[in-house]
PDB file of N, CA and C in Angstrom:
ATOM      1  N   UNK A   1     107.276 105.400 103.363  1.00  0.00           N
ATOM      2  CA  UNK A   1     107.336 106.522 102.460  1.00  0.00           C
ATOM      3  C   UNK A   1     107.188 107.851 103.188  1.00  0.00           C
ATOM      4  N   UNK A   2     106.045 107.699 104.075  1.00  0.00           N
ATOM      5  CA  UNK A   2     106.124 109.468 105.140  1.00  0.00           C
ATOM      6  C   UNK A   2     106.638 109.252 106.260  1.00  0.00           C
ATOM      7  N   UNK A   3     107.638 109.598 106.596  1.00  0.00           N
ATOM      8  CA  UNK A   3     108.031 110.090 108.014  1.00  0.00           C
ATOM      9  C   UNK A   3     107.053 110.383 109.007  1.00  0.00           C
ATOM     10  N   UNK A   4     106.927 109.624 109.950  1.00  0.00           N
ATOM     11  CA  UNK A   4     106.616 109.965 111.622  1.00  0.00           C
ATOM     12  C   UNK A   4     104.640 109.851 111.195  1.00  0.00           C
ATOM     13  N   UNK A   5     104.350 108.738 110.253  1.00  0.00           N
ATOM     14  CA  UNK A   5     102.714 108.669 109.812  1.00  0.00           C
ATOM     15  C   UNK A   5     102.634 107.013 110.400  1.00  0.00           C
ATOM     16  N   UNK A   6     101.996 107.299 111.216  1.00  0.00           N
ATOM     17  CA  UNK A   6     101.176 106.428 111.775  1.00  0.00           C
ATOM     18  C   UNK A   6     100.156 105.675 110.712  1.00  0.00           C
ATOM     19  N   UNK A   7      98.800 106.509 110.181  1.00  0.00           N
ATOM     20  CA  UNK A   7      97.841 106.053 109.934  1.00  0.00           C
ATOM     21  C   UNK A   7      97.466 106.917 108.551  1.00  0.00           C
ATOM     22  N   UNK A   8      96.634 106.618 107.693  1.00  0.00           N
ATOM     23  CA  UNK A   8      96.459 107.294 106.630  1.00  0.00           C
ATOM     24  C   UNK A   8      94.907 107.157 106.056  1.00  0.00           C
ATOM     25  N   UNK A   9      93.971 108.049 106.156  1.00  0.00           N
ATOM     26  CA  UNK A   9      92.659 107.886 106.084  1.00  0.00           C
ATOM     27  C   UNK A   9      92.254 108.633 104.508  1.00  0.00           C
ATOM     28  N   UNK A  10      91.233 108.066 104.093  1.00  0.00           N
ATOM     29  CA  UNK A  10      90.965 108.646 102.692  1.00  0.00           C
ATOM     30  C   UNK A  10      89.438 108.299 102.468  1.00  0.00           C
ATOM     31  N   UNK A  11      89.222 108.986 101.558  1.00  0.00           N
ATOM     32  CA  UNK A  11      87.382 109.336 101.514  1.00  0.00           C
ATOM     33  C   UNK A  11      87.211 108.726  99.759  1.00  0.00           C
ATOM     34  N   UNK A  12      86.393 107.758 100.466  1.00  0.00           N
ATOM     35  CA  UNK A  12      85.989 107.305  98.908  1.00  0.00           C
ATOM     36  C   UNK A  12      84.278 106.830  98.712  1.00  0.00           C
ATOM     37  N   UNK A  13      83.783 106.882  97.606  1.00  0.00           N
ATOM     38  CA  UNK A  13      82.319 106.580  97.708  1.00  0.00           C
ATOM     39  C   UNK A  13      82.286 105.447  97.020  1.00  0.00           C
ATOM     40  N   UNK A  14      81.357 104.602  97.469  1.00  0.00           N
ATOM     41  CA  UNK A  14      80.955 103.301  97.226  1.00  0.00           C
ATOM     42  C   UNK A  14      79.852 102.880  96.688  1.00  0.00           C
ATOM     43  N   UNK A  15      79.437 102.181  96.100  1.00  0.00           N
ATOM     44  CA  UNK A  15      77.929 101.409  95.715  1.00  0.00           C
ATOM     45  C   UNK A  15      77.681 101.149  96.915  1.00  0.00           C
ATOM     46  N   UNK A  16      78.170 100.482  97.732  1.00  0.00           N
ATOM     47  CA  UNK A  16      78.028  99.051  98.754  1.00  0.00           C
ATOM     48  C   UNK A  16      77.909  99.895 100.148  1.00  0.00           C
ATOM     49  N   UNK A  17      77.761 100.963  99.631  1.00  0.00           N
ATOM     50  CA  UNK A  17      77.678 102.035 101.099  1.00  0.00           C
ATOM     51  C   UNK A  17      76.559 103.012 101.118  1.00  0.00           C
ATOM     52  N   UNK A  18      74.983 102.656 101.966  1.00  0.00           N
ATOM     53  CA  UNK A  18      74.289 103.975 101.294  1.00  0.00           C
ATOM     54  C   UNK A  18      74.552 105.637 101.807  1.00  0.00           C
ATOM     55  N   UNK A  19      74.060 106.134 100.846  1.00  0.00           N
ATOM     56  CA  UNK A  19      74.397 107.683 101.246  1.00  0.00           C
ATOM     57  C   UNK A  19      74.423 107.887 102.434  1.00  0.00           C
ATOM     58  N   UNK A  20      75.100 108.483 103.037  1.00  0.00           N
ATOM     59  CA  UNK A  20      74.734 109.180 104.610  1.00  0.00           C
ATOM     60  C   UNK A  20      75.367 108.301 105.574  1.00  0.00           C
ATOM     61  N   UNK A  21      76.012 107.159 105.224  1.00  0.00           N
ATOM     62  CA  UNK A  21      76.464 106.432 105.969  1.00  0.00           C
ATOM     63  C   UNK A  21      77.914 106.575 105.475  1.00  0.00           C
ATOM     64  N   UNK A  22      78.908 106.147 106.938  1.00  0.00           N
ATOM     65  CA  UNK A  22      80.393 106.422 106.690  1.00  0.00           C
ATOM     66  C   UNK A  22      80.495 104.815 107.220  1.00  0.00           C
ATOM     67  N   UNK A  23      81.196 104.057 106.263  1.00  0.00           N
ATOM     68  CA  UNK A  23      82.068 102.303 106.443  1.00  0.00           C
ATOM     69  C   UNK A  23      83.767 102.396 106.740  1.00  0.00           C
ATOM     70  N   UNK A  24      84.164 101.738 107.735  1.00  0.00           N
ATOM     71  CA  UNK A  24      85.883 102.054 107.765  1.00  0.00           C
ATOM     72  C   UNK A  24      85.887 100.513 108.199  1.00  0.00           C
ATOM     73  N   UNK A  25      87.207 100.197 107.792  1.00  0.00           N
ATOM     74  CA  UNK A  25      88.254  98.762 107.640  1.00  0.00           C
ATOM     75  C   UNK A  25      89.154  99.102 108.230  1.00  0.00           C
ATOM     76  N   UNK A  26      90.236  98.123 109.107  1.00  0.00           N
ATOM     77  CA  UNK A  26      91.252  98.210 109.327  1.00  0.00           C
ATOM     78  C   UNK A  26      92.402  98.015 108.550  1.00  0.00           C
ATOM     79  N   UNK A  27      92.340  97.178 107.732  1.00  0.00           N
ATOM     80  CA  UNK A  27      93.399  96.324 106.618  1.00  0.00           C
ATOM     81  C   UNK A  27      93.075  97.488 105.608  1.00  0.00           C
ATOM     82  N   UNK A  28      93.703  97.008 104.598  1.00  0.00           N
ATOM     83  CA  UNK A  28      93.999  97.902 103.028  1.00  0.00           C
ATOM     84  C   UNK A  28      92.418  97.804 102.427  1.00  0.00           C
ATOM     85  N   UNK A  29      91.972  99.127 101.674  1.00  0.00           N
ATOM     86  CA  UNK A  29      90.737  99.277 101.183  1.00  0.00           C
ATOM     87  C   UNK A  29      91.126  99.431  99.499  1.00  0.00           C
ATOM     88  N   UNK A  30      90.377  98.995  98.907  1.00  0.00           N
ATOM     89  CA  UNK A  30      90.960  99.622  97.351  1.00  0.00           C
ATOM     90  C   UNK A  30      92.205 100.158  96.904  1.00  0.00           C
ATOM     91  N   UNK A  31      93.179  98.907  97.278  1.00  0.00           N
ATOM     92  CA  UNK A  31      94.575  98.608  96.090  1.00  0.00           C
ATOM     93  C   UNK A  31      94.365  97.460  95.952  1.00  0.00           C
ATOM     94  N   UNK A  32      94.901  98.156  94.280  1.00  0.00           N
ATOM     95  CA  UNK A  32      94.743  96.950  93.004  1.00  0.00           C
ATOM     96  C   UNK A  32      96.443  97.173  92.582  1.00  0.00           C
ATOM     97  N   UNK A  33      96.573  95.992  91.961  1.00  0.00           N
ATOM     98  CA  UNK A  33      97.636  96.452  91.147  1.00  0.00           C
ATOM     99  C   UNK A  33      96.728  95.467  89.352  1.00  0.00           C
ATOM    100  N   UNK A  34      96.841  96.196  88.302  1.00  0.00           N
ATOM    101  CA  UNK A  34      96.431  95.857  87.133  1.00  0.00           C
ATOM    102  C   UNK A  34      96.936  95.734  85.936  1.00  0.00           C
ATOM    103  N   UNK A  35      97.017  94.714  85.424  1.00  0.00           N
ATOM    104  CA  UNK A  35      97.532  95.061  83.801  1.00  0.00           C
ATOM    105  C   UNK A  35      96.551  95.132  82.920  1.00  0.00           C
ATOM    106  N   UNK A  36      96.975  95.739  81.759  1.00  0.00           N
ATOM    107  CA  UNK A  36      96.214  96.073  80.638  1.00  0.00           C
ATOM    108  C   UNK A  36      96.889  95.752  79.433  1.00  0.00           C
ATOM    109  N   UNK A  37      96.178  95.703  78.245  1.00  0.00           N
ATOM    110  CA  UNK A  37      96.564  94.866  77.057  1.00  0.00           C
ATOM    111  C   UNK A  37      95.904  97.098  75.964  1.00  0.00           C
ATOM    112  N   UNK A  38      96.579  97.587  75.403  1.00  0.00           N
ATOM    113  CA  UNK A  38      96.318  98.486  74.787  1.00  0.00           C
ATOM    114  C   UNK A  38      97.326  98.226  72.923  1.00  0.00           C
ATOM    115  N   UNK A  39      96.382  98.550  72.449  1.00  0.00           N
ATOM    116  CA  UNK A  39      95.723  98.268  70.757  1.00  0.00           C
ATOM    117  C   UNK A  39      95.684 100.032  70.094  1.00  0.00           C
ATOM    118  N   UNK A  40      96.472 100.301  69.151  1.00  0.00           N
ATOM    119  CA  UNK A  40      96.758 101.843  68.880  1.00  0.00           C
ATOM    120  C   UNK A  40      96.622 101.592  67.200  1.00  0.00           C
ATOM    121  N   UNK A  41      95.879 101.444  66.692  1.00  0.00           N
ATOM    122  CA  UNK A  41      95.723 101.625  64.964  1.00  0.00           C
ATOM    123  C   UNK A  41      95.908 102.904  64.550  1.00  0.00           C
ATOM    124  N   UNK A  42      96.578 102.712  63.384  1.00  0.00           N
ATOM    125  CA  UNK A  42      97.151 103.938  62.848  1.00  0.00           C
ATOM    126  C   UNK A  42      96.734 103.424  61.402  1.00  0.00           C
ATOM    127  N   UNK A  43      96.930 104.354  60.211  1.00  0.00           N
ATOM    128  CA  UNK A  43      96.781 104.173  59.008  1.00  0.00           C
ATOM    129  C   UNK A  43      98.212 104.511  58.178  1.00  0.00           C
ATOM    130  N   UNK A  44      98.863 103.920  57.659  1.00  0.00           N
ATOM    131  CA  UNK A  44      99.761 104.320  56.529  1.00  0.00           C
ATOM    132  C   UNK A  44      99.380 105.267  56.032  1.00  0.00           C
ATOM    133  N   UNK A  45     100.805 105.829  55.289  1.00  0.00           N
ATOM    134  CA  UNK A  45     100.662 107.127  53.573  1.00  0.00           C
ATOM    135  C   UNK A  45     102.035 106.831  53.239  1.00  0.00           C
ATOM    136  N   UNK A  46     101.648 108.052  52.050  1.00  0.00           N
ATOM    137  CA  UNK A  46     103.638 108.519  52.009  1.00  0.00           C
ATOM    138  C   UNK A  46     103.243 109.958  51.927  1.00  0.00           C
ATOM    139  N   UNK A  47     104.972 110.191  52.252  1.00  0.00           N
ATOM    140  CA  UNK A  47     105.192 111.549  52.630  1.00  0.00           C
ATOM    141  C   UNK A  47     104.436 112.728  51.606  1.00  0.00           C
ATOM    142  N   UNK A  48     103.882 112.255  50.611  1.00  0.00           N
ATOM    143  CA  UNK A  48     103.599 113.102  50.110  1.00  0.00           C
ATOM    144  C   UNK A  48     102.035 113.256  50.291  1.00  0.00           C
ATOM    145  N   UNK A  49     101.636 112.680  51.022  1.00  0.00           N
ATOM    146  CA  UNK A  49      99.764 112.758  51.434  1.00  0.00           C
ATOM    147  C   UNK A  49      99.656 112.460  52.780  1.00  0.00           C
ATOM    148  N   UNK A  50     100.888 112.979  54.044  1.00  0.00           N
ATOM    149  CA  UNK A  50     100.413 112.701  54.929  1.00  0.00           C
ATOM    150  C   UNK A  50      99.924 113.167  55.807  1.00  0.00           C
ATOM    151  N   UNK A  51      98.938 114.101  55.635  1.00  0.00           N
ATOM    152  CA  UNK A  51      97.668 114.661  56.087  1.00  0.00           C
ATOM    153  C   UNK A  51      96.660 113.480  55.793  1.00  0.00           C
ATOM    154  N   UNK A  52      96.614 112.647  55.066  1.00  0.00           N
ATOM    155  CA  UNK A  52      95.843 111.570  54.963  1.00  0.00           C
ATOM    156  C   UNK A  52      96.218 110.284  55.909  1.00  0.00           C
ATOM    157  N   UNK A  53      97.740 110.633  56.555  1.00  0.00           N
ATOM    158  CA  UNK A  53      97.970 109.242  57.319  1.00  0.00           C
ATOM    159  C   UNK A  53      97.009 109.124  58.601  1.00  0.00           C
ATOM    160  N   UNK A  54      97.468 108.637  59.446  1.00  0.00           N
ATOM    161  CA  UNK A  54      97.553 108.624  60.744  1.00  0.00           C
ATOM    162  C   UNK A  54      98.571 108.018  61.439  1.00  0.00           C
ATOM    163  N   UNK A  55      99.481 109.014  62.059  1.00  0.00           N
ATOM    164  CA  UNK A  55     100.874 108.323  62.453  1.00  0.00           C
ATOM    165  C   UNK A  55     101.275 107.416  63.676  1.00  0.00           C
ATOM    166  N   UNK A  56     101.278 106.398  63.843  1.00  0.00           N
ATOM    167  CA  UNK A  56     100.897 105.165  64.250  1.00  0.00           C
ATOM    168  C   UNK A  56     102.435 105.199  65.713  1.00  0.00           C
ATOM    169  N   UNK A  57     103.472 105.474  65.293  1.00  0.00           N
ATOM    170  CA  UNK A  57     104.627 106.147  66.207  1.00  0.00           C
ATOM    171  C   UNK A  57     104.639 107.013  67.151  1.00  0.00           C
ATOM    172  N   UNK A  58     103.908 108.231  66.508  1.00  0.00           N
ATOM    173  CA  UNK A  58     103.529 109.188  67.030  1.00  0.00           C
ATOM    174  C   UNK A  58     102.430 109.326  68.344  1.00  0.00           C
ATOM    175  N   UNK A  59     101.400 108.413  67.836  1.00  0.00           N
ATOM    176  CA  UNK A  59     100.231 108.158  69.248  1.00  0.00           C
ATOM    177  C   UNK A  59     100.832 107.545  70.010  1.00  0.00           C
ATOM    178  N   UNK A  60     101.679 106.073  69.666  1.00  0.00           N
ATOM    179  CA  UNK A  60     102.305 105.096  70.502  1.00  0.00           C
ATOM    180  C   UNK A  60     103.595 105.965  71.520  1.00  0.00           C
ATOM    181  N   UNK A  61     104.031 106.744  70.637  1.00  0.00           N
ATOM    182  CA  UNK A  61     105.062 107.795  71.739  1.00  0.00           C
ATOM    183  C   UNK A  61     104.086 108.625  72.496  1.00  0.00           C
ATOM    184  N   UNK A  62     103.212 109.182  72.603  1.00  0.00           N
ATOM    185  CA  UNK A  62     102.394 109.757  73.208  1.00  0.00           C
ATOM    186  C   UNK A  62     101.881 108.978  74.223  1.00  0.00           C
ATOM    187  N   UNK A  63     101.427 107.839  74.024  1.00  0.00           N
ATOM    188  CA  UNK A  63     101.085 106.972  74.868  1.00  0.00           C
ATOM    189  C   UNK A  63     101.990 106.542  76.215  1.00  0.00           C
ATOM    190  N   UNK A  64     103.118 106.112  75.927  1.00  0.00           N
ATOM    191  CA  UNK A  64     104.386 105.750  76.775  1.00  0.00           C
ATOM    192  C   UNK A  64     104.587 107.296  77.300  1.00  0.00           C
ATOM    193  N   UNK A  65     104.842 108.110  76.831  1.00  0.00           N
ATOM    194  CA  UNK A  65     104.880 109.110  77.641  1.00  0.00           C
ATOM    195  C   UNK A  65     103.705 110.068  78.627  1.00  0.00           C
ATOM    196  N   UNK A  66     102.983 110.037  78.251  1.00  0.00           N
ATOM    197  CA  UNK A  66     101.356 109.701  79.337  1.00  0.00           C
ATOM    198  C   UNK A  66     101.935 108.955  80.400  1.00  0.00           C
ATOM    199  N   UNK A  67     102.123 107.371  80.376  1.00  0.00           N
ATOM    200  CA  UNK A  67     102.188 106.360  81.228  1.00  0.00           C
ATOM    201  C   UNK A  67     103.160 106.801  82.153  1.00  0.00           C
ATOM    202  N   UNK A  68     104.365 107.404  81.315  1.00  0.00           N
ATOM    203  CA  UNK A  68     105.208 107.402  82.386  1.00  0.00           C
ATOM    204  C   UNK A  68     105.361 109.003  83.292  1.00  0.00           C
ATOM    205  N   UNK A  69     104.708 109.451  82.838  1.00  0.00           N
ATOM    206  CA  UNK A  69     104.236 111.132  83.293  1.00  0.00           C
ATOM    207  C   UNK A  69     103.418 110.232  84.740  1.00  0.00           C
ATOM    208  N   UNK A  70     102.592 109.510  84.587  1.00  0.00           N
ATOM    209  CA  UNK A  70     101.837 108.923  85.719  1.00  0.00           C
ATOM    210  C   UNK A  70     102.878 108.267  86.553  1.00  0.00           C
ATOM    211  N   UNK A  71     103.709 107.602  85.987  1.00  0.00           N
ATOM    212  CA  UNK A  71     104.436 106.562  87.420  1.00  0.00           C
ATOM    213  C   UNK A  71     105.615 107.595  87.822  1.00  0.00           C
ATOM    214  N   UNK A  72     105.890 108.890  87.118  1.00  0.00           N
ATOM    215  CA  UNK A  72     107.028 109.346  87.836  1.00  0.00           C
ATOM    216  C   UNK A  72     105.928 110.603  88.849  1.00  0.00           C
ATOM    217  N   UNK A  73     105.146 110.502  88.628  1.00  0.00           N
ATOM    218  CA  UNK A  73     104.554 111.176  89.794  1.00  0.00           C
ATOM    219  C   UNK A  73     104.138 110.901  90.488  1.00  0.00           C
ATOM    220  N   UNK A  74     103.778 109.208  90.783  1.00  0.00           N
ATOM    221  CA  UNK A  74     103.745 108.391  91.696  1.00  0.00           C
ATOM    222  C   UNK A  74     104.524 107.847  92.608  1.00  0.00           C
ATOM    223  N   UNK A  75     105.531 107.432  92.063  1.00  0.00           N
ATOM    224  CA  UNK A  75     106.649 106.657  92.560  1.00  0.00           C
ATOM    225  C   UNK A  75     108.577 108.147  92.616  1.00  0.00           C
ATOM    226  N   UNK A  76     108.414 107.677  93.880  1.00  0.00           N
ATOM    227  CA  UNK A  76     109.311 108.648  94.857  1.00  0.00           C
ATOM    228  C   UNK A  76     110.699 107.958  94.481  1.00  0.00           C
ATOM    229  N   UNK A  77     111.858 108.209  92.980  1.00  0.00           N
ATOM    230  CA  UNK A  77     112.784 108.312  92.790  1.00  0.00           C
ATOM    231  C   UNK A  77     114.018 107.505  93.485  1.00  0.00           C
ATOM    232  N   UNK A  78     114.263 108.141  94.527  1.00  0.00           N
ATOM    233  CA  UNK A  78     114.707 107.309  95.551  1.00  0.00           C
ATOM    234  C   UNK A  78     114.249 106.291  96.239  1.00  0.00           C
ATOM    235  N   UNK A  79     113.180 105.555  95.904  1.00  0.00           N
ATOM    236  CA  UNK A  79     112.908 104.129  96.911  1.00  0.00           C
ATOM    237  C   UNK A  79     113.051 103.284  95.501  1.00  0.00           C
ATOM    238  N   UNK A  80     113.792 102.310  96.566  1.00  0.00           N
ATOM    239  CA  UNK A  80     113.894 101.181  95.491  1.00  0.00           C
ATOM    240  C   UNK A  80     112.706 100.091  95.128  1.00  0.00           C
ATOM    241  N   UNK A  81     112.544 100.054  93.540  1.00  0.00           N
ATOM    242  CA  UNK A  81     111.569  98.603  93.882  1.00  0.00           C
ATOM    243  C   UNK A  81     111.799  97.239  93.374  1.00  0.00           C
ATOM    244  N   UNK A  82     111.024  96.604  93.649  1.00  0.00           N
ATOM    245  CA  UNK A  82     111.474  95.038  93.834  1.00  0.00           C
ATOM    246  C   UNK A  82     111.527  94.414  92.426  1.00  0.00           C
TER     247      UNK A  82
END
């Protein structure tokens, strides 16, 4: 993904590390890859009381678009994935 990068160092804090002390690995440190199971309740109306709904489409589009606001700013357009 970077051109002419050797090595890539990053600062993270740990339980398993006490204060004041610095821990380094050679291999990969904290990647995950994760799934999740997400649950969006909404309430019915009709159009004529729906200040009383809760629009159940509306969060769920909000949602997917969140998600994907995150992976297109992650993932670099041009690389292909598997």
């Amino acid at each position: 993904m970077l051109e002419n990068v050797e090595v890539v160092f990053r600062l993270h804090v740990s339980h398993r590390v006490l204060a004041g002390l610095v821990a380094s690995k050679s291999s990969l440190v904290l990647v995950i890859c994760g799934f999740f199971d997400a649950v969006i309740n909404g309430k019915g109306g009709h159009v004529t009381l729906f200040q009383h709904s809760i629009d159940l489409i509306l969060a769920a589009s909000n949602v997917i678009v969140s998600l994907q606001q995150l992976v297109s700013c992650e993932a670099n357009p041009l690389d292909s994935q598997p």
